[in-house]
Protein backbone atom coordinates (compact mmCIF):
# COMPACT_ATOMS: atom_id res chain seq x y z
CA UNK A 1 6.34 -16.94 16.37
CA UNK A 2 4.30 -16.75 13.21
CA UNK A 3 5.33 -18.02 9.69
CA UNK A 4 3.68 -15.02 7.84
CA UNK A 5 6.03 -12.44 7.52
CA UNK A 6 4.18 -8.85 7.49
CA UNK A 7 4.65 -6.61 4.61
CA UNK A 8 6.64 -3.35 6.25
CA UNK A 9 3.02 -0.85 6.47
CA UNK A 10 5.44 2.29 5.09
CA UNK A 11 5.37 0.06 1.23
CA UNK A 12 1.75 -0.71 1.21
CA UNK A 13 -0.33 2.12 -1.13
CA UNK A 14 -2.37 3.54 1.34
CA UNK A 15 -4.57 5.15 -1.34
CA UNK A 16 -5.25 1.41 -2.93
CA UNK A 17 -8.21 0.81 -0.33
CA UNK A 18 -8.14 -2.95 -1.53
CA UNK A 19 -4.37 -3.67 -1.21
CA UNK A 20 -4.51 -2.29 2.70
CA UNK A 21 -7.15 -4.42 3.32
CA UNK A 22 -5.87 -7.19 2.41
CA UNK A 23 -2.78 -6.96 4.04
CA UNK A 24 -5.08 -6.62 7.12
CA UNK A 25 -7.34 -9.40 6.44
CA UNK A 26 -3.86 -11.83 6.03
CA UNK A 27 -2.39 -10.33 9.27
CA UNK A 28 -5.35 -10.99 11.02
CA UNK A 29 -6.76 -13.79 9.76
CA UNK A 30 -10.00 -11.63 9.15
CA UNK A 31 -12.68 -11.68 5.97
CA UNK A 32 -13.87 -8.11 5.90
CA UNK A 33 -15.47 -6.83 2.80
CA UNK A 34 -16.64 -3.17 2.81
CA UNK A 35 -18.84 -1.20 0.81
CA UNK A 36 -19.21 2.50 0.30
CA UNK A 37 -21.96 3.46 -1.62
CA UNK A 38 -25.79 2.17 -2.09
CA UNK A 39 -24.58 -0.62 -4.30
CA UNK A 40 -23.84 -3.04 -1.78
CA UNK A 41 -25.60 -6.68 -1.45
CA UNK A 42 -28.69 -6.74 0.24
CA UNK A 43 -27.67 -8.57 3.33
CA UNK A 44 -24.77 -7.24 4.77
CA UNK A 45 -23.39 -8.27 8.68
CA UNK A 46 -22.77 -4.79 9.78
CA UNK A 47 -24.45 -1.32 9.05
CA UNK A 48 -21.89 2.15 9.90
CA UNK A 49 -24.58 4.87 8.91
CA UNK A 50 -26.22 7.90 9.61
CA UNK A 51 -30.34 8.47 10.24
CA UNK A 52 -31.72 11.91 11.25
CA UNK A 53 -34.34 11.56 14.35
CA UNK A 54 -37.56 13.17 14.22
CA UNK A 55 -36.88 16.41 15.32
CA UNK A 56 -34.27 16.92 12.73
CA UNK A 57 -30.90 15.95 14.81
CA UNK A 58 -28.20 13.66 12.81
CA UNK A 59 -27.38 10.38 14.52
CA UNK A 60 -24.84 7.81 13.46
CA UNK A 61 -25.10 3.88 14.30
CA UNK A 62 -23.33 0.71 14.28
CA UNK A 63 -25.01 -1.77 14.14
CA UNK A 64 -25.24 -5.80 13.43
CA UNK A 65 -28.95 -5.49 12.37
CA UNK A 66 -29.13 -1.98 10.84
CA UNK A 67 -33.16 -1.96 10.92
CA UNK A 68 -33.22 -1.92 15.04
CA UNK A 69 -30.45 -0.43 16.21
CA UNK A 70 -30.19 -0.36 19.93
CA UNK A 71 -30.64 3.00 21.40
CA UNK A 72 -28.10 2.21 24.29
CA UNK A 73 -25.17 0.20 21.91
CA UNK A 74 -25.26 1.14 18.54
CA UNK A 75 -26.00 4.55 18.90
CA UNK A 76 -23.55 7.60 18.44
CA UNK A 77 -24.37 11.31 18.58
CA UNK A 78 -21.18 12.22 16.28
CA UNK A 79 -19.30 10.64 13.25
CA UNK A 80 -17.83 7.57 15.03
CA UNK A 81 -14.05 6.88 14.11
CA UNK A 82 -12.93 4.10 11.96
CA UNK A 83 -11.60 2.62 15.19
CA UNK A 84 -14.77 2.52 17.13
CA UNK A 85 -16.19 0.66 13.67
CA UNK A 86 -12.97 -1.84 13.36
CA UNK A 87 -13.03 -2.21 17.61
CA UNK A 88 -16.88 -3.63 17.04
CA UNK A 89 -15.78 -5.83 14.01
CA UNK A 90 -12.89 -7.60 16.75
CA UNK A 91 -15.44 -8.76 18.53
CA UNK A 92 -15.47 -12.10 17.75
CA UNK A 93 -16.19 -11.27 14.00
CA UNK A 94 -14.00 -12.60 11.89
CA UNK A 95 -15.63 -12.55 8.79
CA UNK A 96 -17.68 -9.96 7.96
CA UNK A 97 -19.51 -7.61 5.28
CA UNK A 98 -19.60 -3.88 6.27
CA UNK A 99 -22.04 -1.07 4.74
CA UNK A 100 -19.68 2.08 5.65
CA UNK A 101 -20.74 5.61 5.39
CA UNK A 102 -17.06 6.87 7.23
CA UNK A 103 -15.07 7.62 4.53
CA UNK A 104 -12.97 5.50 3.18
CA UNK A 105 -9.77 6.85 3.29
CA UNK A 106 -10.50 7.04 7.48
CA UNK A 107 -11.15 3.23 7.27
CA UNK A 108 -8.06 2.74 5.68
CA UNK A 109 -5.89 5.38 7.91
CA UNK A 110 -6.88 2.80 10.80
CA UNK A 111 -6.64 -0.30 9.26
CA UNK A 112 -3.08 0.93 8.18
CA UNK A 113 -2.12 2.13 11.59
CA UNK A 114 -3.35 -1.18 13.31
CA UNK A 115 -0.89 -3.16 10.82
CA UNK A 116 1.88 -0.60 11.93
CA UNK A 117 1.68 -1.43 15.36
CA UNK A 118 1.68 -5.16 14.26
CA UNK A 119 4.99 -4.42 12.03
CA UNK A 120 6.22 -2.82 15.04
CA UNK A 121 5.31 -5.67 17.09
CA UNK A 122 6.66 -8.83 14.58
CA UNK A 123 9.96 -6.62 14.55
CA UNK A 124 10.39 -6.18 18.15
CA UNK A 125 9.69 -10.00 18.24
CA UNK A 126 12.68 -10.93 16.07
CA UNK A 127 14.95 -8.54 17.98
CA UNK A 128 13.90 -10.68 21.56
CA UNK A 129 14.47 -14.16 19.11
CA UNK A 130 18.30 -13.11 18.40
């Protein structure tokens, strides 16, 4: 059983973008950073934007190296959900900048519902240790 004790998800702020995610960065032992806008360092680990193809058609990516995105894995046709973007980040990356064009208030709907089912999860836990 763990010796961190998980904040109850219900009394984090889930409009303080920075306070959710680091309540999810302590629970998971993660390093994300994300950024919103243009103003983000120049090297960042993962890009979650949108392009337009040639004849016009808007296409979303995400991707490790957001110059070549792969056609077959990076690739979406629609807006991809915050939990295809956080799904990509599990993958072995546990520390990680993040260029995000899904809104930020989606990011942090996920992040908050993935520390719910860890809440849910820690309490069950304790119940079984009794």
């Amino acid at each position: 059983m763990t010796t961190y004790v998980p904040k109850n998800p219900e009394t984090i702020d889930a409009d303080n973008f920075t306070e959710v995610l680091n309540e999810f960065n302590e629970v998971f032992g993660k390093e994300y950073t994300f950024y919103f806008n243009y103003n983000y360092p120049g090297n960042v680990d993962v890009h979650c934007t949108s392009d337009t193809t040639a004849d016009g058609y808007e296409i979303w990516y995400i991707a490790d190296d957001g110059h070549n995105p792969s056609v077959c894995e990076d690739v979406y046709y629609y807006t991809p959900h915050a939990s295809d973007l956080l799904d990509r980040l599990e993958y072995g990356i546990d520390d990680a900048s993040v260029y995000c064009e899904i809104e930020q208030y989606e990011i942090a709907e996920e992040l908050l519902e993935r520390l719910r089912i860890n809440y849910d999860n820690y309490l069950f836990e304790l119940e079984d240790n009794k």
